[in-house]
Protein backbone atom coordinates (compact mmCIF):
# COMPACT_ATOMS: atom_id res chain seq x y z
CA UNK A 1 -1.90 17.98 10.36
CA UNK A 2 -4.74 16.05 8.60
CA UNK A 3 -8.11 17.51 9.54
CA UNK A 4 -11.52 16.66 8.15
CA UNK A 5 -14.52 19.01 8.07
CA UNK A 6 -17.67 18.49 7.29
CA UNK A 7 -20.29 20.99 6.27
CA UNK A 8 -23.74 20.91 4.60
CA UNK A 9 -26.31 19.34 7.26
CA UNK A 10 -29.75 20.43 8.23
CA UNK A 11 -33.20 20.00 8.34
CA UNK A 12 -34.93 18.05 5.17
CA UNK A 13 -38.31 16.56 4.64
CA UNK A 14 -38.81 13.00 3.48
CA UNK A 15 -38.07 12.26 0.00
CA UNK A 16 -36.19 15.48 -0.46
CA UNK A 17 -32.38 15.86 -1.42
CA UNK A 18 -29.59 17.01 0.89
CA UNK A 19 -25.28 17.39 -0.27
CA UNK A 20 -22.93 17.04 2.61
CA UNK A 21 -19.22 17.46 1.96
CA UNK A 22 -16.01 16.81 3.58
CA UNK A 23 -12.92 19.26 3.07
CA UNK A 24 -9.56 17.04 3.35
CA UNK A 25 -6.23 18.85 4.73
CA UNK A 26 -2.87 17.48 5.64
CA UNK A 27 -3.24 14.90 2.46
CA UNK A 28 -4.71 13.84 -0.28
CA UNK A 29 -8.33 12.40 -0.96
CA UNK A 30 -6.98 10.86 -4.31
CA UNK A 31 -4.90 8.28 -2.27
CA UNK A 32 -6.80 7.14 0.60
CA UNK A 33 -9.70 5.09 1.04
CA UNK A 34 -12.33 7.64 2.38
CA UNK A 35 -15.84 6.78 3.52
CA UNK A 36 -19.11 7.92 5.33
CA UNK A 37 -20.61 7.24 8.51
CA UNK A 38 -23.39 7.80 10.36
CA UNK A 39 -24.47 7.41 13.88
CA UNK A 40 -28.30 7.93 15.41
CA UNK A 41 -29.10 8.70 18.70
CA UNK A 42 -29.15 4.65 20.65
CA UNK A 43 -27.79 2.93 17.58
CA UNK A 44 -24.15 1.74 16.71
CA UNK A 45 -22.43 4.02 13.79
CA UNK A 46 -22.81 2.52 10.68
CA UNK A 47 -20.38 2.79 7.81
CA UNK A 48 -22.58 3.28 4.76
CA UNK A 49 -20.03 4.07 1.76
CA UNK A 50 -16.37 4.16 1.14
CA UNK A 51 -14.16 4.19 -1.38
CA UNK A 52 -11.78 1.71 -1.54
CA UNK A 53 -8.31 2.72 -3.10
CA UNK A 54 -6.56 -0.31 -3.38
CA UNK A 55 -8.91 -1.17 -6.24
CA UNK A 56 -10.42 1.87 -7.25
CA UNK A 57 -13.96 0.38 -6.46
CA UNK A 58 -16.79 2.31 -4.12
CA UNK A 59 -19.41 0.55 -1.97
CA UNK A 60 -22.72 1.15 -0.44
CA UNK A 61 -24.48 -0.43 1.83
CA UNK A 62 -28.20 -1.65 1.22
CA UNK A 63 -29.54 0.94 3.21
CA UNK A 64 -28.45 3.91 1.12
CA UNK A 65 -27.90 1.77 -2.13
CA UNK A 66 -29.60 4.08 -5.24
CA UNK A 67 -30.28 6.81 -3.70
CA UNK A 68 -26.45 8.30 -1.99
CA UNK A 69 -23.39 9.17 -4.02
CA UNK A 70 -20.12 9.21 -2.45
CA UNK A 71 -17.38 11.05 -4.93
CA UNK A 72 -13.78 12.44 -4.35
CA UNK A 73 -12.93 16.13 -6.14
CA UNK A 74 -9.12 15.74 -6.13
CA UNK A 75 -8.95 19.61 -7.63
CA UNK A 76 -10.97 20.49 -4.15
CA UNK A 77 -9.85 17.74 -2.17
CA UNK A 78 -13.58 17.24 -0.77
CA UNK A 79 -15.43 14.34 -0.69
CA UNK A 80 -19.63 14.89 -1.59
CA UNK A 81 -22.70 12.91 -0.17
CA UNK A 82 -25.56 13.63 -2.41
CA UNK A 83 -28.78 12.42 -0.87
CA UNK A 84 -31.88 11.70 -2.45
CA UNK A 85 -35.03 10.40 -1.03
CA UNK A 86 -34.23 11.08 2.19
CA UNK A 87 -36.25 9.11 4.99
CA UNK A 88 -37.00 9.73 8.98
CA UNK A 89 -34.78 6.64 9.25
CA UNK A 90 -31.27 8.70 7.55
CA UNK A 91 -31.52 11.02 10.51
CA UNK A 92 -28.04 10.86 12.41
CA UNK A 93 -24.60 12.57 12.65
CA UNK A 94 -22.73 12.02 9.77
CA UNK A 95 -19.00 11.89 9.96
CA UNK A 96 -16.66 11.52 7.06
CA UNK A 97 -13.55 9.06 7.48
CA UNK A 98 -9.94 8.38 5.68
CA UNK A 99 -7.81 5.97 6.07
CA UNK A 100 -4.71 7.44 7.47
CA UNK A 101 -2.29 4.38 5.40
CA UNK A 102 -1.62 4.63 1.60
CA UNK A 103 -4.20 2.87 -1.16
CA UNK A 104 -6.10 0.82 1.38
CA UNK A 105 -9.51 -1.05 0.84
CA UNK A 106 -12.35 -1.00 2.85
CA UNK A 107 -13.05 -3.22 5.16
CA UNK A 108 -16.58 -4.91 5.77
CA UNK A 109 -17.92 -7.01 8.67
CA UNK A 110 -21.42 -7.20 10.22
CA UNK A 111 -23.60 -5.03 7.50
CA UNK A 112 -20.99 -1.84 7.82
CA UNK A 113 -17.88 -0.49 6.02
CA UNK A 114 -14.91 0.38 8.31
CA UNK A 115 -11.13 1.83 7.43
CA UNK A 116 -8.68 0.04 9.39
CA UNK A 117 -6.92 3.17 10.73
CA UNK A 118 -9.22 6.44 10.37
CA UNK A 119 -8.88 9.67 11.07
CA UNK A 120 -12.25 11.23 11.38
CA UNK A 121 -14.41 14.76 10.97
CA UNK A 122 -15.97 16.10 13.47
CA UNK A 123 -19.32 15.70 11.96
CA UNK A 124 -22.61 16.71 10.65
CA UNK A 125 -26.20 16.90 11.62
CA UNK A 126 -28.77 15.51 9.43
CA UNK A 127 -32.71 15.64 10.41
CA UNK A 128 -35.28 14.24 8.29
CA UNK A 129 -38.44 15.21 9.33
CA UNK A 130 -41.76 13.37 8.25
C-alpha cells in the first residue's frame, strides 16, 4: 500500500525557517516524480516544487524560488521542505505528492506543477504569523 505522511508543521513567524517532511511507503522516492503542494483557505492548491524523474531535474515555482528546498533521502525514503523566510502569504496545508507511474516528469500549466497520476499525504499545517 503506498502511503504518504507528512510531519513537521506549525506555527512560525515571518522570516523564520520551518522543515516539513514526507515519509514514503509502498515504493520508492528514488523513482517517482514527487512534489509539494499547498492549499490556503479560498485559494486553488498550488503545486510549488517537484521533482521530475524522467530527467533528473527539480522545479520551483516563483513564489518559493530561493528560499524552499525540495530533496529526496533514498536511505530514509522521505522527501524534506526546508523553508526560509517564511511570509504571512506561505500559510496553507501542505501536502506532499508522487506520481504513482515509473520516472515521470512534472507537468506545468497555469503558474503550478502537477503529477499526472498522484497519490497524495494527508497533509500539513503551516501558519506564518506576522
Amino acid at each position: 500500500e503506498v502511503r504518504l505522511v507528512e510531519s513537521g508543521g506549525g506555527l512560525v513567524q515571518a522570516g523564520g525557517s520551518l522543515t516539513i517532511s514526507c515519509a514514503a511507503s509502498g515504493f520508492t522516492v528514488a523513482d517517482y516524480a514527487i512534489g509539494w503542494f499547498r492549499q490556503a483557505p479560498g485559494k486553488e492548491r498550488e503545486g510549488f516544487t517537484c521533482i521530475s524523474k524522467s530527467s533528473g531535474s527539480t522545479h520551483y515555482a516563483p513564489s518559493v524560488s530561493g528560499r524552499f528546498t525540495i530533496s529526496a533521502d533514498t536511505a530514509k525514503n522521505t522527501v524534506y521542505l526546508p523553508m526560509n523566510d517564511l511570509k504571512p502569504e506561505d500559510t496553507a496545508v501542505y501536502h506532499c505528492a508522487a506520481d504513482s507511474r515509473l520516472w515521470t516528469a512534472c507537468g506545468y500549466y497555469s503558474g503550478t506543477f502537477y503529477l499526472h497520476s498522484p497519490h497524495w499525504g494527508q497533509g500539513t499545517q503551516v501558519t506564518v504569523s506576522s
